[in-house]
Protein backbone atom coordinates (compact mmCIF):
# COMPACT_ATOMS: atom_id res chain seq x y z
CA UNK A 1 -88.22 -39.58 -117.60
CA UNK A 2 -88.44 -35.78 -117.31
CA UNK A 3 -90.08 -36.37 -113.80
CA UNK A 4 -86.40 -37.83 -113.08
CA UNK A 5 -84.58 -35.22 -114.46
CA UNK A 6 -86.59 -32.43 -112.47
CA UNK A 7 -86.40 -34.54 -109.39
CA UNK A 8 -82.76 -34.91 -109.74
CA UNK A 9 -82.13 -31.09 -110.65
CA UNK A 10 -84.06 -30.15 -107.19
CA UNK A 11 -81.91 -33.11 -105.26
CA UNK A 12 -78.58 -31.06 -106.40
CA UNK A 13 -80.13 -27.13 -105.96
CA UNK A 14 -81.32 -28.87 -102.50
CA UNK A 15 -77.38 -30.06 -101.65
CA UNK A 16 -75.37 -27.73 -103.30
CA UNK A 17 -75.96 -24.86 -100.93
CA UNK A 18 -74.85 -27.46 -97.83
CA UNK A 19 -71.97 -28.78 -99.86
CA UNK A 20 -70.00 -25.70 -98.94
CA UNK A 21 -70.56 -24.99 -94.95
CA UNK A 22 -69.34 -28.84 -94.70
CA UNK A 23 -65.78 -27.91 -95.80
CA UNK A 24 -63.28 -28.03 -93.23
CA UNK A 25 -63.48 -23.99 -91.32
CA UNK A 26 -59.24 -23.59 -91.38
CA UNK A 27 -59.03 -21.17 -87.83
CA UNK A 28 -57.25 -17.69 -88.16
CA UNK A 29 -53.85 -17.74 -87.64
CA UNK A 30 -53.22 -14.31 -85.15
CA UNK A 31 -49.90 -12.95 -85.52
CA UNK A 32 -47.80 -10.72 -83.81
CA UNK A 33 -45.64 -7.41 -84.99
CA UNK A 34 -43.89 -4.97 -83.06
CA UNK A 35 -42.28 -2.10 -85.45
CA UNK A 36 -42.96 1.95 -86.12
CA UNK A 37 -45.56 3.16 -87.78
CA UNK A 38 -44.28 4.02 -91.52
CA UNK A 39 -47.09 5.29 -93.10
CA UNK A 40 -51.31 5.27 -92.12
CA UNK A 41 -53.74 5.99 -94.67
CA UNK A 42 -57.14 6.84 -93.00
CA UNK A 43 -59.30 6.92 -95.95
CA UNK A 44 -58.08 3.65 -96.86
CA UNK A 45 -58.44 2.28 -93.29
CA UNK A 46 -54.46 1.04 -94.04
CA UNK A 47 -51.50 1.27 -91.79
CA UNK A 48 -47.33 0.11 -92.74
CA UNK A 49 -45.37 -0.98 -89.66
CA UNK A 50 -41.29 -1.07 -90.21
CA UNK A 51 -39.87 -3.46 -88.02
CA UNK A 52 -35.87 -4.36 -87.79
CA UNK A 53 -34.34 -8.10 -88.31
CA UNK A 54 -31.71 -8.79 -86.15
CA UNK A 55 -29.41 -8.81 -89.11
CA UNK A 56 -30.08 -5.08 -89.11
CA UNK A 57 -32.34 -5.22 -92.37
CA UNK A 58 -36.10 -4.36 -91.85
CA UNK A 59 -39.33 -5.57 -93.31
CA UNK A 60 -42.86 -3.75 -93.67
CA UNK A 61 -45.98 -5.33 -93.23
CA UNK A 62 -49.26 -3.25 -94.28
CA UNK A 63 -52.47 -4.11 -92.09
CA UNK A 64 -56.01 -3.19 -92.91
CA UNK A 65 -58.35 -1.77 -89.87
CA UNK A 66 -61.69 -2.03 -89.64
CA UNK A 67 -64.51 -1.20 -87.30
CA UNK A 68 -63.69 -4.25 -85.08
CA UNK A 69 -59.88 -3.59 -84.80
CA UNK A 70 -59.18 -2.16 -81.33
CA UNK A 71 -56.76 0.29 -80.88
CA UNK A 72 -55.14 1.07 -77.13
CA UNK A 73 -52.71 3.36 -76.01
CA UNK A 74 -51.72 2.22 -72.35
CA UNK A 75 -54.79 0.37 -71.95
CA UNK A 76 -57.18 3.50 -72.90
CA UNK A 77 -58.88 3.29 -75.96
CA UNK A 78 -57.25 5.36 -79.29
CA UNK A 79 -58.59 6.29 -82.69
CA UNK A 80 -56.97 4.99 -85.63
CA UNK A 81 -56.57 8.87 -86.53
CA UNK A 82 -54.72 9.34 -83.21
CA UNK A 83 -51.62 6.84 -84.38
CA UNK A 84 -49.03 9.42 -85.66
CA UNK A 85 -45.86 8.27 -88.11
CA UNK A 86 -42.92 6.58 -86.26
CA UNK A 87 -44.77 5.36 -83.17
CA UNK A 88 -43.95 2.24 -81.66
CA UNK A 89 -46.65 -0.23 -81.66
CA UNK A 90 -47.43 -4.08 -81.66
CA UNK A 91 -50.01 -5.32 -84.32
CA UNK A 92 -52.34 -8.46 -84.10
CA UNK A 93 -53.00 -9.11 -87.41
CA UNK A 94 -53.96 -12.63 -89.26
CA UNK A 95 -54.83 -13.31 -93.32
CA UNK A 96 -57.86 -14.66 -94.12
CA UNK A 97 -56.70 -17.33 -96.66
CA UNK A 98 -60.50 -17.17 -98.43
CA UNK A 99 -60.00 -13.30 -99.25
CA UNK A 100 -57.32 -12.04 -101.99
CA UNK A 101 -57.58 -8.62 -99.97
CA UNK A 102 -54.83 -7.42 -97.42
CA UNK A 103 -53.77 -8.35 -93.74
CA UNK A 104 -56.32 -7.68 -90.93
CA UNK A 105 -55.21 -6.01 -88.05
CA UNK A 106 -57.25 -7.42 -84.73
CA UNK A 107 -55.74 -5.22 -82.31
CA UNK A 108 -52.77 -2.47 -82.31
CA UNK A 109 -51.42 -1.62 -78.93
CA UNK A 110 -49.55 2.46 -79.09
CA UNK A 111 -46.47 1.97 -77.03
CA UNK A 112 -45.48 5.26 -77.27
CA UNK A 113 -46.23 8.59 -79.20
């Protein structure tokens, strides 16, 4: 009997780790923002784009960057440093529904300075 109870125990420690990568992958969602930069916070990697409704209200969306993020200004490359308050920019961003943290920006084109 404890032969079965080992052999079961290993049968579930064998599964369990397989169980997971079989759930369904959901694809990220990349959306689209085009607003002023509001506020960037380099040491927290952060950035708020302001963007107007058509209603003339506005919204604010803040975006995470990371190393992979890619940042252009007129199709040259840009630091994140180099994005200054109140420039015009559109924002790929998409939220990874398995993290609690913020929005990830993919990409963030500088329309103007």
């Amino acid at each position: 009997m404890h032969r079965v109870g080992l052999f079961l125990l290993a049968g579930v420690l064998l599964v369990a780790p397989f169980s997971y990568a079989d759930e369904d992958e959901q694809p990220m969602i990349i959306k689209t923002v085009s607003g002023k930069v509001n506020k960037t916070d380099w040491v927290g990697s952060t950035m708020i784009v302001r963007w107007f409704q058509p209603n003339g209200n506005y919204d604010e969306i803040s975006v995470k960057i990371n190393k992979k993020t890619s940042i252009y200004k007129g199709g040259d490359p840009l630091s994140f440093a180099a994005i200054n308050i109140w420039d015009d920019v559109n924002v790929k961003y998409y939220d990874d529904p398995k993290d609690f943290g913020p929005l990830m920006a993919v990409a963030i084109n500088v329309v103007s300075h």
